[in-house]
C-alpha atoms as a PDB file:
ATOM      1  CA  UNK A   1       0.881  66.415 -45.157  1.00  0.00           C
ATOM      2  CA  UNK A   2       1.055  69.638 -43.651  1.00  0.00           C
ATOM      3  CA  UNK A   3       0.633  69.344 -39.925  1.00  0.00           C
ATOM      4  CA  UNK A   4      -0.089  72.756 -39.672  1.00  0.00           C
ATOM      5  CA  UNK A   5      -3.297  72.668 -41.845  1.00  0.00           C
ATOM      6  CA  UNK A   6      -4.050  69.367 -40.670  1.00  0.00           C
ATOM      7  CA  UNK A   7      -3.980  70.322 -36.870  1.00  0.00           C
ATOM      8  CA  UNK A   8      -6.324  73.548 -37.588  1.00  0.00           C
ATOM      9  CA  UNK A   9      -8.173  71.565 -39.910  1.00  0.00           C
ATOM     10  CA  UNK A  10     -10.679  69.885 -37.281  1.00  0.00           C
ATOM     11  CA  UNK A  11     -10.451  68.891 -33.753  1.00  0.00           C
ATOM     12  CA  UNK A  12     -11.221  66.148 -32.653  1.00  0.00           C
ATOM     13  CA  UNK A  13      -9.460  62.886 -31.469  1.00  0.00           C
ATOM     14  CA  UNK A  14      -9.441  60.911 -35.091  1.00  0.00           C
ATOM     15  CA  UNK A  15      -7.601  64.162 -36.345  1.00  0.00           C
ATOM     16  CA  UNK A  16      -5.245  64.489 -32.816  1.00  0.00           C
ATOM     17  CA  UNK A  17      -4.402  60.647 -33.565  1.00  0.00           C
ATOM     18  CA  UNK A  18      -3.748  61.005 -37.515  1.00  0.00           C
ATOM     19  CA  UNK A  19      -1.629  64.133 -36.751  1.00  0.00           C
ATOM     20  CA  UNK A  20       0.277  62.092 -34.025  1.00  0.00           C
ATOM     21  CA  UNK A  21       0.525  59.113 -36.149  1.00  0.00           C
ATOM     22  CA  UNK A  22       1.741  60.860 -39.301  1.00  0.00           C
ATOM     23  CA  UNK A  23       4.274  62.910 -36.706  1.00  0.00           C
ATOM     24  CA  UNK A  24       5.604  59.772 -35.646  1.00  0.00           C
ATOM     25  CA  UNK A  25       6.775  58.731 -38.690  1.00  0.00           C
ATOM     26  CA  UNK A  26       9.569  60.907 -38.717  1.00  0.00           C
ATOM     27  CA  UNK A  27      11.811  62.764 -37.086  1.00  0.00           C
ATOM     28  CA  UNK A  28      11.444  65.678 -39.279  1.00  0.00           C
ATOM     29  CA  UNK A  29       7.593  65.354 -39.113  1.00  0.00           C
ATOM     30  CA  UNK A  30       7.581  65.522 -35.201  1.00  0.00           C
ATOM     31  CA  UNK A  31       9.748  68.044 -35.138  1.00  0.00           C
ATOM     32  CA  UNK A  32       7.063  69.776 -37.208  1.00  0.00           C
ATOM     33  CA  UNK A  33       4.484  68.927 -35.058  1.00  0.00           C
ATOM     34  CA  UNK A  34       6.792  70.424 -31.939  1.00  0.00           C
ATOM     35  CA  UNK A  35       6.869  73.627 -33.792  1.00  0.00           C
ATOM     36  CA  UNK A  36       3.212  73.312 -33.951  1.00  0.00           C
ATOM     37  CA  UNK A  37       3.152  72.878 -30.023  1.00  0.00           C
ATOM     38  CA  UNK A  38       5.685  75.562 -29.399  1.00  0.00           C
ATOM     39  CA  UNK A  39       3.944  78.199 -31.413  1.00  0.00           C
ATOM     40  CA  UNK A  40       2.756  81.831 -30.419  1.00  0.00           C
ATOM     41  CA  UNK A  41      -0.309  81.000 -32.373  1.00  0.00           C
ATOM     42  CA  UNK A  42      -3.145  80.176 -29.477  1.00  0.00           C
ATOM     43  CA  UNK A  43      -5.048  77.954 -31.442  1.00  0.00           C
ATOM     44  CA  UNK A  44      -2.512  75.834 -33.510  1.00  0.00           C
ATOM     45  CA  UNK A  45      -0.395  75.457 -29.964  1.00  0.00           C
ATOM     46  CA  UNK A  46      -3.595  74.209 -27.902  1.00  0.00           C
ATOM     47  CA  UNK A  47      -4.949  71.643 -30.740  1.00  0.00           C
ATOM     48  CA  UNK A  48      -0.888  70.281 -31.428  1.00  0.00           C
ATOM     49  CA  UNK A  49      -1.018  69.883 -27.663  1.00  0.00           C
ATOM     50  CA  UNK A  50      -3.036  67.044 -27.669  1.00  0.00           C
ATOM     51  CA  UNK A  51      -1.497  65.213 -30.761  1.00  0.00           C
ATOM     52  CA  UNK A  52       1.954  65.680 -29.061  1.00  0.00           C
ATOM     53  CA  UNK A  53       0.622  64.006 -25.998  1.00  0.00           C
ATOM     54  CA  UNK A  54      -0.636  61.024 -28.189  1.00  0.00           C
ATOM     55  CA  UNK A  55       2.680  60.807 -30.262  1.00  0.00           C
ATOM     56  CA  UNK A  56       4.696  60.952 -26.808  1.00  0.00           C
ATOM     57  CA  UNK A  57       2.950  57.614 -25.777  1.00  0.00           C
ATOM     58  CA  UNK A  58       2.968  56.083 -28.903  1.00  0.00           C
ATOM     59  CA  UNK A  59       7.163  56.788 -29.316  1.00  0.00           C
ATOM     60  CA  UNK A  60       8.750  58.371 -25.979  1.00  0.00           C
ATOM     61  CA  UNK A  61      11.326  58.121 -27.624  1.00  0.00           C
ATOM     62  CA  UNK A  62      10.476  60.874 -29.841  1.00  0.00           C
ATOM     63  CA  UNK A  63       9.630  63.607 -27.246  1.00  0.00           C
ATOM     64  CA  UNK A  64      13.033  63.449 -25.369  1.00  0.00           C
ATOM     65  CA  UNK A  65      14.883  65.623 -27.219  1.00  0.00           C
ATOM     66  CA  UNK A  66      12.512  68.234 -26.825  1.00  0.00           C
ATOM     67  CA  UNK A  67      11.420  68.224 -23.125  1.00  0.00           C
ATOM     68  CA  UNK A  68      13.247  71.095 -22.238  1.00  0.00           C
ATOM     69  CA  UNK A  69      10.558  72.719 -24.801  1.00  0.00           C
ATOM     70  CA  UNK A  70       8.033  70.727 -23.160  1.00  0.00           C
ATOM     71  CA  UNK A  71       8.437  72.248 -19.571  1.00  0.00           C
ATOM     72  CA  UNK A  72       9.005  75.597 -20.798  1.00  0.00           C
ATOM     73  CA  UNK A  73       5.889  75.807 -21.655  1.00  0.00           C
ATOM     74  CA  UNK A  74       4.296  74.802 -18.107  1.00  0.00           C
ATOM     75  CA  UNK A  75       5.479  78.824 -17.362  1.00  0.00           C
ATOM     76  CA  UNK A  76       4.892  80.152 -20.330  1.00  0.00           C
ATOM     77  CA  UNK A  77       2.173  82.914 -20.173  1.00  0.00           C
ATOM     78  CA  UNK A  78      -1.004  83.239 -21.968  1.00  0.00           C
ATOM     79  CA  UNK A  79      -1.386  79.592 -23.257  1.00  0.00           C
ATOM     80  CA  UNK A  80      -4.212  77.690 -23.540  1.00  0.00           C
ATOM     81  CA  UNK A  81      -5.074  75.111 -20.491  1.00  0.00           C
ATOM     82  CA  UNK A  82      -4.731  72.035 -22.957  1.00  0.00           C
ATOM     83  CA  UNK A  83      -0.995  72.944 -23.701  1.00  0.00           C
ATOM     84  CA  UNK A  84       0.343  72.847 -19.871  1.00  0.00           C
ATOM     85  CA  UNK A  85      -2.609  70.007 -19.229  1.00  0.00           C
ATOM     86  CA  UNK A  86      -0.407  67.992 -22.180  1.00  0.00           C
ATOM     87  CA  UNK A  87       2.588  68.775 -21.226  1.00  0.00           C
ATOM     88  CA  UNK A  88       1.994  67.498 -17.440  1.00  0.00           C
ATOM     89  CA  UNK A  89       0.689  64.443 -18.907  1.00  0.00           C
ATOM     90  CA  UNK A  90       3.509  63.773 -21.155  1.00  0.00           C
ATOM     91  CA  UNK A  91       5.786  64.851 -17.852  1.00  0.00           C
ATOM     92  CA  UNK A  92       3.898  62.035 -15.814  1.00  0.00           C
ATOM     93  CA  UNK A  93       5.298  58.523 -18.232  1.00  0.00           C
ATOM     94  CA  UNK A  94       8.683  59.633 -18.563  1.00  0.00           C
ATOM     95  CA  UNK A  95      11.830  59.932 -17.280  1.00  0.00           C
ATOM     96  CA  UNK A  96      12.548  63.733 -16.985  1.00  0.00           C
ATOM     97  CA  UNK A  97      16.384  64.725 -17.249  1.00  0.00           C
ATOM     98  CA  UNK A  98      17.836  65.591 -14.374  1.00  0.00           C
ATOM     99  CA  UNK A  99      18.119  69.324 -14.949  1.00  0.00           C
ATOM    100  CA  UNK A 100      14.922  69.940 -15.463  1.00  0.00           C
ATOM    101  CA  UNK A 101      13.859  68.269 -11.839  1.00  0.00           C
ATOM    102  CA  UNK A 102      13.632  71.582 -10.364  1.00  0.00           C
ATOM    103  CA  UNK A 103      11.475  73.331 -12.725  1.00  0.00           C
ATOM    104  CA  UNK A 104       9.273  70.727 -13.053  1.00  0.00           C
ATOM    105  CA  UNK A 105       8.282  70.247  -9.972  1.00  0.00           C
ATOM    106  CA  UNK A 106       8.345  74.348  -9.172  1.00  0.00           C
ATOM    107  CA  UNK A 107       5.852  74.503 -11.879  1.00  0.00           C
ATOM    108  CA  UNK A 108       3.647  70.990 -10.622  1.00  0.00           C
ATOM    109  CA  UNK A 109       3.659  73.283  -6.767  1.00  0.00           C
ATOM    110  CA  UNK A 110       2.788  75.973  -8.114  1.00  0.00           C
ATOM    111  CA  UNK A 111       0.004  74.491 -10.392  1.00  0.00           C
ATOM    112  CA  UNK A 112      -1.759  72.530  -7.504  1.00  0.00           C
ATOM    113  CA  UNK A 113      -1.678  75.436  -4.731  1.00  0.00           C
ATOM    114  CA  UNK A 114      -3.074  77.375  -7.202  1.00  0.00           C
ATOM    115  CA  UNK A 115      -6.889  77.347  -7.004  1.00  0.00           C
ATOM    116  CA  UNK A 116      -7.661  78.592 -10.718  1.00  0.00           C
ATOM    117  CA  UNK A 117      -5.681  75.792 -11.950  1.00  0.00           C
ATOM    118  CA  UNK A 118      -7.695  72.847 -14.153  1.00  0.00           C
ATOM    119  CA  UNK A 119      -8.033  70.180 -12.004  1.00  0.00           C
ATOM    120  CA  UNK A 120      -6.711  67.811 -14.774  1.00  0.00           C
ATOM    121  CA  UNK A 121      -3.170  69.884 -14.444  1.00  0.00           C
ATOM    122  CA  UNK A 122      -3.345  69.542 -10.999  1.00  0.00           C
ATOM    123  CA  UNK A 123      -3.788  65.533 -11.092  1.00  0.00           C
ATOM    124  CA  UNK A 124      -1.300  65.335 -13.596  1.00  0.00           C
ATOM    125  CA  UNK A 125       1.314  67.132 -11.624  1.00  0.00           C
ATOM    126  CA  UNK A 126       0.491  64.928  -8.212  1.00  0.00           C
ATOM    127  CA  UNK A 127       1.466  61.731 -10.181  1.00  0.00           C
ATOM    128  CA  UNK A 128       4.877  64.019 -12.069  1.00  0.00           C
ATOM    129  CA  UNK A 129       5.411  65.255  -8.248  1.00  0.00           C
ATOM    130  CA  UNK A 130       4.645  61.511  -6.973  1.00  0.00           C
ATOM    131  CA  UNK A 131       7.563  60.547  -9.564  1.00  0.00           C
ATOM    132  CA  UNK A 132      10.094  62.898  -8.596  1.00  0.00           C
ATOM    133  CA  UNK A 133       9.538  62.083  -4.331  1.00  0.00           C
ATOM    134  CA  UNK A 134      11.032  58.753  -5.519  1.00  0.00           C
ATOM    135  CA  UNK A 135      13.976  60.371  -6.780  1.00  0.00           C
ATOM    136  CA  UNK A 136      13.822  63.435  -4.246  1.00  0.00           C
ATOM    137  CA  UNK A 137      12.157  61.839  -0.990  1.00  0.00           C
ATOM    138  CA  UNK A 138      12.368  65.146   0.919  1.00  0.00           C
ATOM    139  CA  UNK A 139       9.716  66.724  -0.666  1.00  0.00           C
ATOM    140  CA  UNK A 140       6.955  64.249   0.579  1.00  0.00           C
ATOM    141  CA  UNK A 141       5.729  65.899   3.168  1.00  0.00           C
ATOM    142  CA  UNK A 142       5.286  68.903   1.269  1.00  0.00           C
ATOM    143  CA  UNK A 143       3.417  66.783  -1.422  1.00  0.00           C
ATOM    144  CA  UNK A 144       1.100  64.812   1.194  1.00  0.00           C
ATOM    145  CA  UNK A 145       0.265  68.073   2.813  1.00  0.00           C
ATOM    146  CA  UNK A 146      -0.980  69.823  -0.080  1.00  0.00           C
ATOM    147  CA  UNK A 147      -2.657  67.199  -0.747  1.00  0.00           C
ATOM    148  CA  UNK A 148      -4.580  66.657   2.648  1.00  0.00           C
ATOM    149  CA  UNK A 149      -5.430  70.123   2.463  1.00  0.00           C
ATOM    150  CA  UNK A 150      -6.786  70.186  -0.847  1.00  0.00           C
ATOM    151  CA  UNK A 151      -8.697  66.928  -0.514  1.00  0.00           C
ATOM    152  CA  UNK A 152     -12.110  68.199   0.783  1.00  0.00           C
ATOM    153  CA  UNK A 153     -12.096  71.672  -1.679  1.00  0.00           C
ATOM    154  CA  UNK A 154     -11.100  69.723  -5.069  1.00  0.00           C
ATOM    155  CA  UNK A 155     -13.293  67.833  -7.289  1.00  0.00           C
ATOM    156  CA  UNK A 156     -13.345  63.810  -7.113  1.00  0.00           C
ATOM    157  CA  UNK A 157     -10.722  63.620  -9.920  1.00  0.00           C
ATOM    158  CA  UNK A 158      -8.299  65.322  -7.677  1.00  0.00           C
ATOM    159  CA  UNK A 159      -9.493  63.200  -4.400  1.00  0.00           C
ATOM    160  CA  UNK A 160      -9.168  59.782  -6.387  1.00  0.00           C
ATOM    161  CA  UNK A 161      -5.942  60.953  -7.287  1.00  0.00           C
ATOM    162  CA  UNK A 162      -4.718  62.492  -4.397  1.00  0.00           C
ATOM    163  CA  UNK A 163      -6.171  59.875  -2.527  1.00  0.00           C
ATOM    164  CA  UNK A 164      -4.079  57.151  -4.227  1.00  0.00           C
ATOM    165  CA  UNK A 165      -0.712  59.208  -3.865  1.00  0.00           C
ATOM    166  CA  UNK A 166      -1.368  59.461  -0.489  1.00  0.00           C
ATOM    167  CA  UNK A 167      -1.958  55.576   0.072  1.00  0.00           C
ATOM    168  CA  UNK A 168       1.522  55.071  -1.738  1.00  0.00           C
ATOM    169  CA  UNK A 169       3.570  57.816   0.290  1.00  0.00           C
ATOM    170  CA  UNK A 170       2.407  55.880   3.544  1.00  0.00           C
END
């Protein structure tokens, strides 16, 4: 199969899950599929996005050796909403490395105070920011403020979620 062909073929979630499935097979295939993800081509990098996202539940495994690639492209510039949107979601099951803590949750801040932002990035990075106060308590209060403040101007994905974070950080 060629992932790239396949990914532009069609989108839709039968094709995301077939290109996930068939990346999962290998390690050669997902690394493929990565390239796909990681590409300067708009379109190929926002429909890979998704199939990444279903590969990374379907074999964490598979994703760990690139999630240095993963959060470089919550910063990257000019790519579409689905790739950062996928890569916070892939951020939110797993166990990030250590030294990547600090970008990851600059990025998460930065995606919630910012008011442009697609809501579903911004729940995503409350849970990957959630995460990380476990391992980094001190940033908590930043966390539960921006949330409070954001609570009555977001949309009721944001407030469930928000809502929920707060009930957990006390």
């Amino acid at each position: 199969m060629n992932l790239r062909d396949e990914i532009l073929k069609e989108h839709s979630k039968s094709q995301a899950l077939k290109v996930a499935a068939y990346a999962c097979s290998s390690p050669k295939n997902f690394k493929e599929l990565m390239q796909c993800f990681m590409a300067d081509e708009y379109r190929l990098s926002q429909r890979a996005a998704w199939s990444v996202s279903w590969a990374a539940k379907k074999k964490p495994e598979m994703v760990k050796p690139y999630l240095k690639d993963i959060v470089a492209q919550l910063q990257r510039e000019g790519v579409h909403d689905s790739v950062k949107r996928n890569a916070v979601r892939i951020l939110e099951d797993i166990d990030i490395p250590e030294p990547l803590h600090g970008e990851v949750m600059n990025a998460c801040f930065g995606f919630i105070e910012d008011p442009a932002t697609a809501v579903a990035i911004k729940a995503f990075s409350l849970t990957t920011l959630f995460n990380l106060s476990e391992i980094y308590p001190e940033i908590r209060p930043e966390l539960k403020l921006l949330i409070e403040a954001n609570l009555e101007n977001e949309t009721a994905a944001f407030r469930s979620r928000g809502k929920k974070i707060l009930g957990k950080l006390g």
